[in-house]
Protein backbone atom coordinates (compact mmCIF):
# COMPACT_ATOMS: atom_id res chain seq x y z
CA UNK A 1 0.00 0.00 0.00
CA UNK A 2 1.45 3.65 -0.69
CA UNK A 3 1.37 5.93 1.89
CA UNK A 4 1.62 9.60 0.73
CA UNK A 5 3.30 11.63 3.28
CA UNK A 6 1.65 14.15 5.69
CA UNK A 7 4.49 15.86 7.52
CA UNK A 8 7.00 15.21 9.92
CA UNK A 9 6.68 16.66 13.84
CA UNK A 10 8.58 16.62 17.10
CA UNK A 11 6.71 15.51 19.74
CA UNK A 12 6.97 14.86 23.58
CA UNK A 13 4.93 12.01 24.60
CA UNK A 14 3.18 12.27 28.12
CA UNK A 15 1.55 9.89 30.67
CA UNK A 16 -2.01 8.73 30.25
CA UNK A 17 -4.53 11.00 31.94
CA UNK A 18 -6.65 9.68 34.13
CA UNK A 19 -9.65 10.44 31.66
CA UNK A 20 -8.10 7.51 29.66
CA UNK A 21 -9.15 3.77 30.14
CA UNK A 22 -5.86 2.07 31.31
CA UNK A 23 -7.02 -1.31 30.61
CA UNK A 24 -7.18 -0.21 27.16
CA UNK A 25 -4.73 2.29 27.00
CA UNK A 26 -0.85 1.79 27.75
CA UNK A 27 0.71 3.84 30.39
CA UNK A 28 2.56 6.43 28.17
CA UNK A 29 0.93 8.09 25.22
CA UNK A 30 2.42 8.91 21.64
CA UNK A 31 -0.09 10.43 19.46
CA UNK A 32 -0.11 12.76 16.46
CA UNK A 33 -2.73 15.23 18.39
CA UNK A 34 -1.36 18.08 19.98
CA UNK A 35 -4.54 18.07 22.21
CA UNK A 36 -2.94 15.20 23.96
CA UNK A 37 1.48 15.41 23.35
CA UNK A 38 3.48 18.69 23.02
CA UNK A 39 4.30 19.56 19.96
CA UNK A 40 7.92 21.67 19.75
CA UNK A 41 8.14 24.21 18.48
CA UNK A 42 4.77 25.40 19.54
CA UNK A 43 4.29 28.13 16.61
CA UNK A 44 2.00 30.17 18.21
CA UNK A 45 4.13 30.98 21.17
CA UNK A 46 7.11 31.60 18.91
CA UNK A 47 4.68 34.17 16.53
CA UNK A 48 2.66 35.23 19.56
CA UNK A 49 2.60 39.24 21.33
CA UNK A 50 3.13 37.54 24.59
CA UNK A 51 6.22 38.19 26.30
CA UNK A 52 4.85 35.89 29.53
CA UNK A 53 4.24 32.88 27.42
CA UNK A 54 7.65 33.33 25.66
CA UNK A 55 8.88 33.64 29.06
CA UNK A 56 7.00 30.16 30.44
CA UNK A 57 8.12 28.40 27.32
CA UNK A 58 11.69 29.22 27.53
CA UNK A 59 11.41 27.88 31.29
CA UNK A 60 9.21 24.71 30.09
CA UNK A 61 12.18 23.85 27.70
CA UNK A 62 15.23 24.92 29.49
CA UNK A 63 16.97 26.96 26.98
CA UNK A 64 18.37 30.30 27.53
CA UNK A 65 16.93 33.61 26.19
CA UNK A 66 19.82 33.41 23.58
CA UNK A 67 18.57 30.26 22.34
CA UNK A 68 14.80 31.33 22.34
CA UNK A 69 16.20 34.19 20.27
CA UNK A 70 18.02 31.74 17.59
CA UNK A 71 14.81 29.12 17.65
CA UNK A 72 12.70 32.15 16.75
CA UNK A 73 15.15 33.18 13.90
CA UNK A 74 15.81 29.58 12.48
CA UNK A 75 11.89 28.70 12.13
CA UNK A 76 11.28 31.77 10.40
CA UNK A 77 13.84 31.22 7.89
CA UNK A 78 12.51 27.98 7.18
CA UNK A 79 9.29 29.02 7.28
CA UNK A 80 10.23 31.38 4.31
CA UNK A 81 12.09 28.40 2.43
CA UNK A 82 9.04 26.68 2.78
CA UNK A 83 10.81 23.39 4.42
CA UNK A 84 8.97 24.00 7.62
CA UNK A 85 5.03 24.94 7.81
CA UNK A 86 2.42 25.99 9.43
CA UNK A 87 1.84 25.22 12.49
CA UNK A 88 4.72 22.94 13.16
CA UNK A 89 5.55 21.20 10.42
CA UNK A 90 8.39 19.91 9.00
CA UNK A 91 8.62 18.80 5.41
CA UNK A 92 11.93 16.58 5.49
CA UNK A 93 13.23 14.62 7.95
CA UNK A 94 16.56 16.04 7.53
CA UNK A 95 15.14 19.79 8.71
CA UNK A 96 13.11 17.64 12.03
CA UNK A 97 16.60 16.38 12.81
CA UNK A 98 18.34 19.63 12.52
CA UNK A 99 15.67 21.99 14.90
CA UNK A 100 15.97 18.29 17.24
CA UNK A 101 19.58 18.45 17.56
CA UNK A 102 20.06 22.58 17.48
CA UNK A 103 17.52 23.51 20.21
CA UNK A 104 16.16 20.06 22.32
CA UNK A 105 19.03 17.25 22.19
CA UNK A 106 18.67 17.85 25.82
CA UNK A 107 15.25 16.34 26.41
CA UNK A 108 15.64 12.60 25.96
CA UNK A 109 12.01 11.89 25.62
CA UNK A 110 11.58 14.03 22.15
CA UNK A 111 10.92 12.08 19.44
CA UNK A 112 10.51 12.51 15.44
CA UNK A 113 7.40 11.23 14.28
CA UNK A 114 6.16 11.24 10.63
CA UNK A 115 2.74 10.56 9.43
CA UNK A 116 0.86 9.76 6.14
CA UNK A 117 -2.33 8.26 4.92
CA UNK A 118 -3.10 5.82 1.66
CA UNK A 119 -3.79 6.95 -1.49
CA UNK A 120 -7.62 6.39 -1.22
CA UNK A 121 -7.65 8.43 2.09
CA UNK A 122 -5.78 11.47 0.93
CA UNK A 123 -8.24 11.51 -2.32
CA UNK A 124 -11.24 11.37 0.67
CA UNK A 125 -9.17 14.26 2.34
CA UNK A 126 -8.61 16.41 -0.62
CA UNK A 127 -12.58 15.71 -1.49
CA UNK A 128 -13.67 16.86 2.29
CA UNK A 129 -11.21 19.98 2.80
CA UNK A 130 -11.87 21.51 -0.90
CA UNK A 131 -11.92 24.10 -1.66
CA UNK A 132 -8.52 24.84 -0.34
CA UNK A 133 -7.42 28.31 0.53
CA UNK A 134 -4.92 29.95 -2.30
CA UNK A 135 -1.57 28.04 -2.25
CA UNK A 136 0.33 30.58 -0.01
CA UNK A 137 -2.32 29.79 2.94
CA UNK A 138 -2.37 26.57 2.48
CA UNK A 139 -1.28 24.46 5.82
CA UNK A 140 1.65 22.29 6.09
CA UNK A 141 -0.52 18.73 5.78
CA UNK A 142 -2.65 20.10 3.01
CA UNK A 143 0.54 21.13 1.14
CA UNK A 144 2.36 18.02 1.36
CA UNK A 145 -1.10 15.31 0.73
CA UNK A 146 -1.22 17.45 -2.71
CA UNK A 147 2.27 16.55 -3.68
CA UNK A 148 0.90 13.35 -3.43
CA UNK A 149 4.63 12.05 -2.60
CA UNK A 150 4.88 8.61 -0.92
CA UNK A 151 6.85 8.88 2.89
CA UNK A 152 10.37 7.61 2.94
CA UNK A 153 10.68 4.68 5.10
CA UNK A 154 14.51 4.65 5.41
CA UNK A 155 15.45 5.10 9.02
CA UNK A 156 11.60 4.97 10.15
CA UNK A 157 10.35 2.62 12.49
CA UNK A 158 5.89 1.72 11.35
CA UNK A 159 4.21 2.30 14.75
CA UNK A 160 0.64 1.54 13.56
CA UNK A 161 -2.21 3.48 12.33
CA UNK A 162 -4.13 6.38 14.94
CA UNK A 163 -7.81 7.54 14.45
CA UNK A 164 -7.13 11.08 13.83
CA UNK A 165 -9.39 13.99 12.66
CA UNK A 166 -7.78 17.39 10.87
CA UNK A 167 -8.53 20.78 11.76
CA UNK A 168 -6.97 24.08 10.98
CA UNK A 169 -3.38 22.65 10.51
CA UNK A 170 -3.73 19.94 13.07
CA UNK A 171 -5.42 16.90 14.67
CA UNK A 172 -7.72 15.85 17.35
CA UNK A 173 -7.21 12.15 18.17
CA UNK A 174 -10.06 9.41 19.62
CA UNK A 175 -8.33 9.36 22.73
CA UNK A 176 -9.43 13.33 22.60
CA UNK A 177 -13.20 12.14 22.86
CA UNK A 178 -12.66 8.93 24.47
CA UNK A 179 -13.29 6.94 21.70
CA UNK A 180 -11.14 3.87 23.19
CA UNK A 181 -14.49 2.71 24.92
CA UNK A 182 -16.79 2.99 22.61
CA UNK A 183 -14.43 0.98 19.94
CA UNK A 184 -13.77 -1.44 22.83
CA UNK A 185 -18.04 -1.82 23.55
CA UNK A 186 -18.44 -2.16 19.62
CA UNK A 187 -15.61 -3.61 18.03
CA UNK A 188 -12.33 -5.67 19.02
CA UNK A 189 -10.42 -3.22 20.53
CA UNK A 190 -6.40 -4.13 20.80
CA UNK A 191 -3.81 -1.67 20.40
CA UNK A 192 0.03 -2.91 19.66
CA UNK A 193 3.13 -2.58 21.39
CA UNK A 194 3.36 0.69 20.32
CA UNK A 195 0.12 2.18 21.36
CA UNK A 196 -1.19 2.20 18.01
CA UNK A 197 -3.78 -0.10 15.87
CA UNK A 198 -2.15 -2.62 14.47
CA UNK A 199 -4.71 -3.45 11.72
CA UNK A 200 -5.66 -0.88 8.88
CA UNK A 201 -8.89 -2.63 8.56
CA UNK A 202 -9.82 -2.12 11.97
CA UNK A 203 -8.35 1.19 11.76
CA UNK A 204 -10.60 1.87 9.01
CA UNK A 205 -13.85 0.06 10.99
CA UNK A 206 -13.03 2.62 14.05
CA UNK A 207 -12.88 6.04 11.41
CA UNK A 208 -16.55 4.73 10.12
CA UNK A 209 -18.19 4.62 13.31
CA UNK A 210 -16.41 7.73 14.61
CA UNK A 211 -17.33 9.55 11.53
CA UNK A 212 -21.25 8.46 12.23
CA UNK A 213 -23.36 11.83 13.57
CA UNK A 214 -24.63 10.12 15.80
CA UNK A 215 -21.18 9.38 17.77
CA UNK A 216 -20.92 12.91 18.85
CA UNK A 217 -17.43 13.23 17.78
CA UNK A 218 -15.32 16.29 16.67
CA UNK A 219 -16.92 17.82 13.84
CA UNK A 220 -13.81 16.22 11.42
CA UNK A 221 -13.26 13.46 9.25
CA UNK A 222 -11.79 10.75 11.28
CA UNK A 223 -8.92 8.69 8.74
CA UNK A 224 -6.71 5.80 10.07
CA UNK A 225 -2.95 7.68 9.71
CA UNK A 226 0.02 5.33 9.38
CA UNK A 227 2.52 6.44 12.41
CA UNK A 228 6.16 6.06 11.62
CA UNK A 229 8.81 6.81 14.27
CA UNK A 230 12.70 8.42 13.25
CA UNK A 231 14.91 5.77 14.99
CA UNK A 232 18.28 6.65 14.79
């Protein structure tokens, strides 16, 4: 199956909230949403008015004001080059690395995670988010699903597929509306030793009944996105 690529994103993974059914759910959680992980750098502090939140971020991160200062210029020239988008997007894996290595190699827990979705999804994507905005205000995941380009699986690790819904650049997850227990009541519900669905198929049955009015869900289109992890 061809997977067109979607982006790649540094991410902190965090614990499972208690909202989260730990039978179901394993006790740290990677996901593509930044409802539930951080996502670095978070754009809207860097392009935001407030000094306080600059302030708390810098802390959050332990860097140095010096460093903020660089973080702030580097994204904005690659913002310009158009090799990292908006919100926090990067378009190669060799640009994730660089930010990774330049600003956070001191948080151990950061990872580089790419995602993508098959060709039939993307064409249900393209078909749901039409019609885009002009090209220059086009988000990063729009962008990149319309090159149509499959992801490069050198150096990336499949983690499994994640019931995700896009918004406005990013991506609300089931575990946003606690989805887990409604698959579980309805459906076999196993996730793999990654935290992610293991099966496209299922993947696929979960998106359907999320996707159902009825549900309640985030007014999105839920699609099963393949999860790869950078492993070197």
């Amino acid at each position: 199956m061809k997977v067109i690529f979607g982006g790649y994103y540094i991410i902190t993974p965090i614990a499972r909230p208690d909202y989260m059914d730990k039978k179901l759910i394993p006790n740290t959680i990677l996901s593509a949403s930044d409802c539930i992980c951080d996502f670095h750098p978070e754009i809207n502090i860097l392009w935001g008015s407030s000094k306080e939140e600059k302030h708390k971020y810098i802390q959050r991160l332990n860097i140095s004001q010096s460093t903020y200062k660089e973080m702030e210029t580097w994204v904005e020239e690659k913002f310009k080059r158009e090799v990292f988008a908006y919100p926090q997007v990067f378009t190669t894996l060799e640009i994730a690395k660089e930010f990774l290595c330049k600003f956070l190699s001191h948080l151990s827990d950061a990872k580089i995670i790419g995602i993508g979705l098959s060709e039939k999804h993307v064409e249900e994507f393209i078909k749901y988010e039409e019609p885009f905005s002009e090209a220059e205000n086009q988000n990063g995941v729009e962008r990149l699903l319309l090159n149509g380009l499959p992801i490069e699986q050198k150096d990336l690790k499949f983690l499994g597929y994640e019931v995700i819904g896009y918004e406005n650049g990013g991506f609300h997850s089931y575990l946003c509306n606690r989805l887990e227990k409604d698959f579980n009541e309805h459906f076999k519900f196993i996730l793999n030793q990654n935290g992610f669905m293991p099966s496209l198929e299922d993947a696929i049955r979960y998106c359907n009944y999320s996707n159902n009015e009825d549900v309640g869900t985030e007014p999105v289109l839920w699609h099963p996105w393949a999860i790869y992890e950078y492993t070197k």
